[in-house]
C-alpha atoms as a PDB file:
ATOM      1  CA  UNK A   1     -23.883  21.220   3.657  1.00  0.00           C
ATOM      2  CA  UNK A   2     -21.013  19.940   5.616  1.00  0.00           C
ATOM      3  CA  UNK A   3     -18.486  21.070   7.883  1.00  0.00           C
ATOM      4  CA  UNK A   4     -20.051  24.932   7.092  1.00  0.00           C
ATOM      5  CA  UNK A   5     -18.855  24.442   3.735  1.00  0.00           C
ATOM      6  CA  UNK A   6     -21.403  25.552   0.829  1.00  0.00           C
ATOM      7  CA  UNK A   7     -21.518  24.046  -2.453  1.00  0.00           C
ATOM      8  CA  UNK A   8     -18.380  22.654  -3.740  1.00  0.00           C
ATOM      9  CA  UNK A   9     -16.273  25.586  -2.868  1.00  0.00           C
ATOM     10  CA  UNK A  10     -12.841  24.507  -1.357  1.00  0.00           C
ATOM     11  CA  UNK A  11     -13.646  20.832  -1.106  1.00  0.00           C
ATOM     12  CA  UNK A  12      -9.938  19.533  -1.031  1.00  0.00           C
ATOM     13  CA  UNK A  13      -9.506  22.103   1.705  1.00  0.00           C
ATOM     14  CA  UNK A  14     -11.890  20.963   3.688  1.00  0.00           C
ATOM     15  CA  UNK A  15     -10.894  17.336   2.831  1.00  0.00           C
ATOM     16  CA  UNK A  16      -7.760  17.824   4.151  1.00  0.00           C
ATOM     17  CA  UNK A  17      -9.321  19.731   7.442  1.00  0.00           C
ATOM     18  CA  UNK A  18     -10.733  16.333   8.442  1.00  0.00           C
ATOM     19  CA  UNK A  19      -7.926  13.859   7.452  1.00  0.00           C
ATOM     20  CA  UNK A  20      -9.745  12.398   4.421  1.00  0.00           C
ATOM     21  CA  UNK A  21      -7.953  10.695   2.190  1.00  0.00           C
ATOM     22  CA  UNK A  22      -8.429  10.921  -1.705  1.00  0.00           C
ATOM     23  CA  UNK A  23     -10.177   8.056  -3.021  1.00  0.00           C
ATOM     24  CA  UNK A  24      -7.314   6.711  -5.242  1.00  0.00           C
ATOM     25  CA  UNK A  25      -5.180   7.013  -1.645  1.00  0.00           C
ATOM     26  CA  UNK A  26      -8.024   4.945   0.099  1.00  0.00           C
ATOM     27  CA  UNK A  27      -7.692   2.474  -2.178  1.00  0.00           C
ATOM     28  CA  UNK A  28      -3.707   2.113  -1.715  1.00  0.00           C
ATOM     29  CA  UNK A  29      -4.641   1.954   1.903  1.00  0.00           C
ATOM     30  CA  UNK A  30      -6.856  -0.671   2.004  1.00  0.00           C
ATOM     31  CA  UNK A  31      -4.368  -2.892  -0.496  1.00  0.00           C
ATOM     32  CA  UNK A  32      -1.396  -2.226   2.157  1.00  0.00           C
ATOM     33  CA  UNK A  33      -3.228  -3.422   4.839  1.00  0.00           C
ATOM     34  CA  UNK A  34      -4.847  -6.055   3.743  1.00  0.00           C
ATOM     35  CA  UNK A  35      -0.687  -6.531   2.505  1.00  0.00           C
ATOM     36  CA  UNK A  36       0.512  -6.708   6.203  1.00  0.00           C
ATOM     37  CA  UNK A  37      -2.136  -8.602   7.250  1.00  0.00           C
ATOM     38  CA  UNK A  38      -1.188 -11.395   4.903  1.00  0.00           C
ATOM     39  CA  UNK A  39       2.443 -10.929   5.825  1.00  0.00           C
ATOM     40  CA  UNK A  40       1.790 -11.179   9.480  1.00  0.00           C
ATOM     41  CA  UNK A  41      -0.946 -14.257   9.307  1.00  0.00           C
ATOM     42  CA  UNK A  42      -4.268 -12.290  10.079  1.00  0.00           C
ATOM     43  CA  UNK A  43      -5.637 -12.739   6.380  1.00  0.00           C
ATOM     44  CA  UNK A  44      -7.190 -15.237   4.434  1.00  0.00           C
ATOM     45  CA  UNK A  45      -5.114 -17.951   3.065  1.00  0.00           C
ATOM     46  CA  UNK A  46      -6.758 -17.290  -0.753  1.00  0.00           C
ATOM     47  CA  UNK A  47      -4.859 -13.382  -0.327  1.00  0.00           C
ATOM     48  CA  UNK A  48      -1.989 -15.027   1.779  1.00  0.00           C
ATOM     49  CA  UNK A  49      -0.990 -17.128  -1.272  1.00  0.00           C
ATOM     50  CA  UNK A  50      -1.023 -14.368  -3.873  1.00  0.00           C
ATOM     51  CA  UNK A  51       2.154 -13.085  -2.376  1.00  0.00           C
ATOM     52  CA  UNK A  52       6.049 -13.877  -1.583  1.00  0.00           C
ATOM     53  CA  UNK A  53       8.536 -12.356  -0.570  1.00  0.00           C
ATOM     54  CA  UNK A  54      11.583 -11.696  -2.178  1.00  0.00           C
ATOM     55  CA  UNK A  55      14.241 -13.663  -2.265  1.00  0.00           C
ATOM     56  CA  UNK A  56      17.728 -12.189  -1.986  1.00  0.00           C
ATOM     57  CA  UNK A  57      20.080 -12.761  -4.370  1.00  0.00           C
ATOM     58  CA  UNK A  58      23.769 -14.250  -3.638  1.00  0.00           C
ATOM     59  CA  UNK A  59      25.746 -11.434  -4.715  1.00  0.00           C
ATOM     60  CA  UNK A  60      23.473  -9.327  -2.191  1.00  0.00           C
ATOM     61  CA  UNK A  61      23.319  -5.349  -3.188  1.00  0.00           C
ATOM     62  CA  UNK A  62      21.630  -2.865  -1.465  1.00  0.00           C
ATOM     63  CA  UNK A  63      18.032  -3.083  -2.786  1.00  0.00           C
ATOM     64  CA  UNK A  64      18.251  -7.088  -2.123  1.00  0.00           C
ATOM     65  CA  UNK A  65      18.942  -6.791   1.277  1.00  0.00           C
ATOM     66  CA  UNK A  66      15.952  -5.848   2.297  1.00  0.00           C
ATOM     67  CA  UNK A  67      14.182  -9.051   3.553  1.00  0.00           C
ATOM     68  CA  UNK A  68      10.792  -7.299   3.600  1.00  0.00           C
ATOM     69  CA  UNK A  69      10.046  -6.493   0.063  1.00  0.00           C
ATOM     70  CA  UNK A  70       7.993  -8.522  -2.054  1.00  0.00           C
ATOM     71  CA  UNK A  71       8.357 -10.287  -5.330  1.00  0.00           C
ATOM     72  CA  UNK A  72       6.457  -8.353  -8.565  1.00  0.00           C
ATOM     73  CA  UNK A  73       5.478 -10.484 -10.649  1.00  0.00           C
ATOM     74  CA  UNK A  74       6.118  -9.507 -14.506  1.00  0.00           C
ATOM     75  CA  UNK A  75       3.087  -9.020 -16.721  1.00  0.00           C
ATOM     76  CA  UNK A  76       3.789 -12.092 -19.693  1.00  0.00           C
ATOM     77  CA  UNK A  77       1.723 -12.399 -22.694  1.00  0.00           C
ATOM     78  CA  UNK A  78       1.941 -16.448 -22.330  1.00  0.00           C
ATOM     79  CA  UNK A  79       0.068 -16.324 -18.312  1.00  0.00           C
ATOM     80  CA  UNK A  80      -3.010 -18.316 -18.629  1.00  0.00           C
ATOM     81  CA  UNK A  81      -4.807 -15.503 -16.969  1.00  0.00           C
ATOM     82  CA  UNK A  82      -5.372 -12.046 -17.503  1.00  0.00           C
ATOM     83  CA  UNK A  83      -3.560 -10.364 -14.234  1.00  0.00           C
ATOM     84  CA  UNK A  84      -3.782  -6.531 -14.601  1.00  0.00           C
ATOM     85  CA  UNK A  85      -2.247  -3.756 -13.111  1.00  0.00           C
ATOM     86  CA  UNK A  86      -4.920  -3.660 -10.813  1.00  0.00           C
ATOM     87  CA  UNK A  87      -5.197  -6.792  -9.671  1.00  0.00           C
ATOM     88  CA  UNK A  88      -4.239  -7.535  -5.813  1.00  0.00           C
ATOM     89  CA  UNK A  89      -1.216 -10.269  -7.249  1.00  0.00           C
ATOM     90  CA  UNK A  90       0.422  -7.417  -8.930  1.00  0.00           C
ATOM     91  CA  UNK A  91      -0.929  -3.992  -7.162  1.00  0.00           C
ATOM     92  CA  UNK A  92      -0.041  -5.347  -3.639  1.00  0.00           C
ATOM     93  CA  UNK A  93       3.856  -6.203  -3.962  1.00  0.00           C
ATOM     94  CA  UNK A  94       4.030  -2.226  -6.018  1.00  0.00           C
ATOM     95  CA  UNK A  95       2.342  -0.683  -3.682  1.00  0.00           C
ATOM     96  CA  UNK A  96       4.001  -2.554  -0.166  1.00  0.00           C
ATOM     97  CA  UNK A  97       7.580  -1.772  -2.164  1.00  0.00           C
ATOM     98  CA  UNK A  98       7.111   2.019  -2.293  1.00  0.00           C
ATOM     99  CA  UNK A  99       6.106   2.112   1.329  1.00  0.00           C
ATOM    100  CA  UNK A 100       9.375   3.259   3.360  1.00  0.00           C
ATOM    101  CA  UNK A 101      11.343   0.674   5.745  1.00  0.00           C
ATOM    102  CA  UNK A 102       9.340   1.961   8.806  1.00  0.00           C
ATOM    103  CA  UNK A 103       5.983   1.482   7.718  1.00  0.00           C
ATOM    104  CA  UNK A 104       7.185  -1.989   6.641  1.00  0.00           C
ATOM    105  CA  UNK A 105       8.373  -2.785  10.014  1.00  0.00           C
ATOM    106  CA  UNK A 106       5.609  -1.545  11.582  1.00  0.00           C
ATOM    107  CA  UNK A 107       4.824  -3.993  14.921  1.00  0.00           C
ATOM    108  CA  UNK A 108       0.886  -3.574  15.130  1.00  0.00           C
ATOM    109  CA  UNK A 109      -1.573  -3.304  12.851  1.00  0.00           C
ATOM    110  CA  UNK A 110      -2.967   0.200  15.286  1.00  0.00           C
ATOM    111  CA  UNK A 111       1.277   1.221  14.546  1.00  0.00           C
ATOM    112  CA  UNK A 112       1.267   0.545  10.971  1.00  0.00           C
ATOM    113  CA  UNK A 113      -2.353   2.037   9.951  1.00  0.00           C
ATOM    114  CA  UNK A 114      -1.162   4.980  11.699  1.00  0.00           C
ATOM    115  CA  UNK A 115       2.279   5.137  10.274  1.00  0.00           C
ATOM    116  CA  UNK A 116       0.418   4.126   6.332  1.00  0.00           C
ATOM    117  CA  UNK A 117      -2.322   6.833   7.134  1.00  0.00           C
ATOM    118  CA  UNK A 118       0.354  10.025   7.803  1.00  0.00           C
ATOM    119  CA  UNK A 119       2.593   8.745   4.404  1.00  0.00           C
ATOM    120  CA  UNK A 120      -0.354   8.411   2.144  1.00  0.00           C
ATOM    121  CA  UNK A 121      -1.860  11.711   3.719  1.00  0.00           C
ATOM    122  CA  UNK A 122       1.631  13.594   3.178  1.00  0.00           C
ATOM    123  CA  UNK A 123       1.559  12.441  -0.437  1.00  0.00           C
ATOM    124  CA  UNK A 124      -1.956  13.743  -1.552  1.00  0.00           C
ATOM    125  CA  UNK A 125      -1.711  16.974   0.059  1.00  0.00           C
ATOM    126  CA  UNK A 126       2.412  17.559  -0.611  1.00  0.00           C
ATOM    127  CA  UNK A 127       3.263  18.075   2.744  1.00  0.00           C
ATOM    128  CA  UNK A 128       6.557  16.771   4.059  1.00  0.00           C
END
């Protein structure tokens, strides 16, 4: 009995009521962060070294000009490790690459948990 909610009548309602996110969006969340935190120095250097940015390319078009994305790795049959989709060396550069400019550029971590939180919020409800 929460919230004056009974059962599990109109649970994504009420979900959405308090600013919860979905679990799956939680998740994406927690990766992103942990994301700027290793871009910005405030993370381990075991996480910090599972990423790197992207270097541009000469002939620079528009996607390469973006200095703040990060490099994907491709998933090869001849790694000597099994890196899956959900592994933070491959989820974290997908995830911080969908994440608009702003949210990138974000100057605080308080600014870019807020800014992460509204975007992933706005995509599991469908709000705009």
């Amino acid at each position: 009995f929460i919230y004056g909610s009974r059962g599990r009548r109109g649970v994504t309602k009420m979900r959405k009521d308090l600013h919860f996110l979905p679990v799956r969006s939680r998740i994406e969340f927690k990766i992103c962060l942990l994301t700027y935190k290793c871009l910005n120095g405030l993370a381990p250097p075991y996480l910090s070294d599972l990423i790197k940015l992207r270097k541009p390319k000469e002939q620079v078009v528009r996607i390469d000009a973006d200095t703040t994305l990060l490099y994907v790795p491709y998933k090869r049959k001849d790694y000597h490790y099994d890196y899956t989709e959900k592994s933070f060396f491959i989820a974290a550069p997908k995830l911080w690459n969908a994440l608009p400019r702003d949210i990138r550029d974000a100057e605080s971590v308080a600014s870019f948990k807020k800014l992460l939180k509204t975007h992933l919020f706005k995509l599991a409800y469908g709000e705009s």
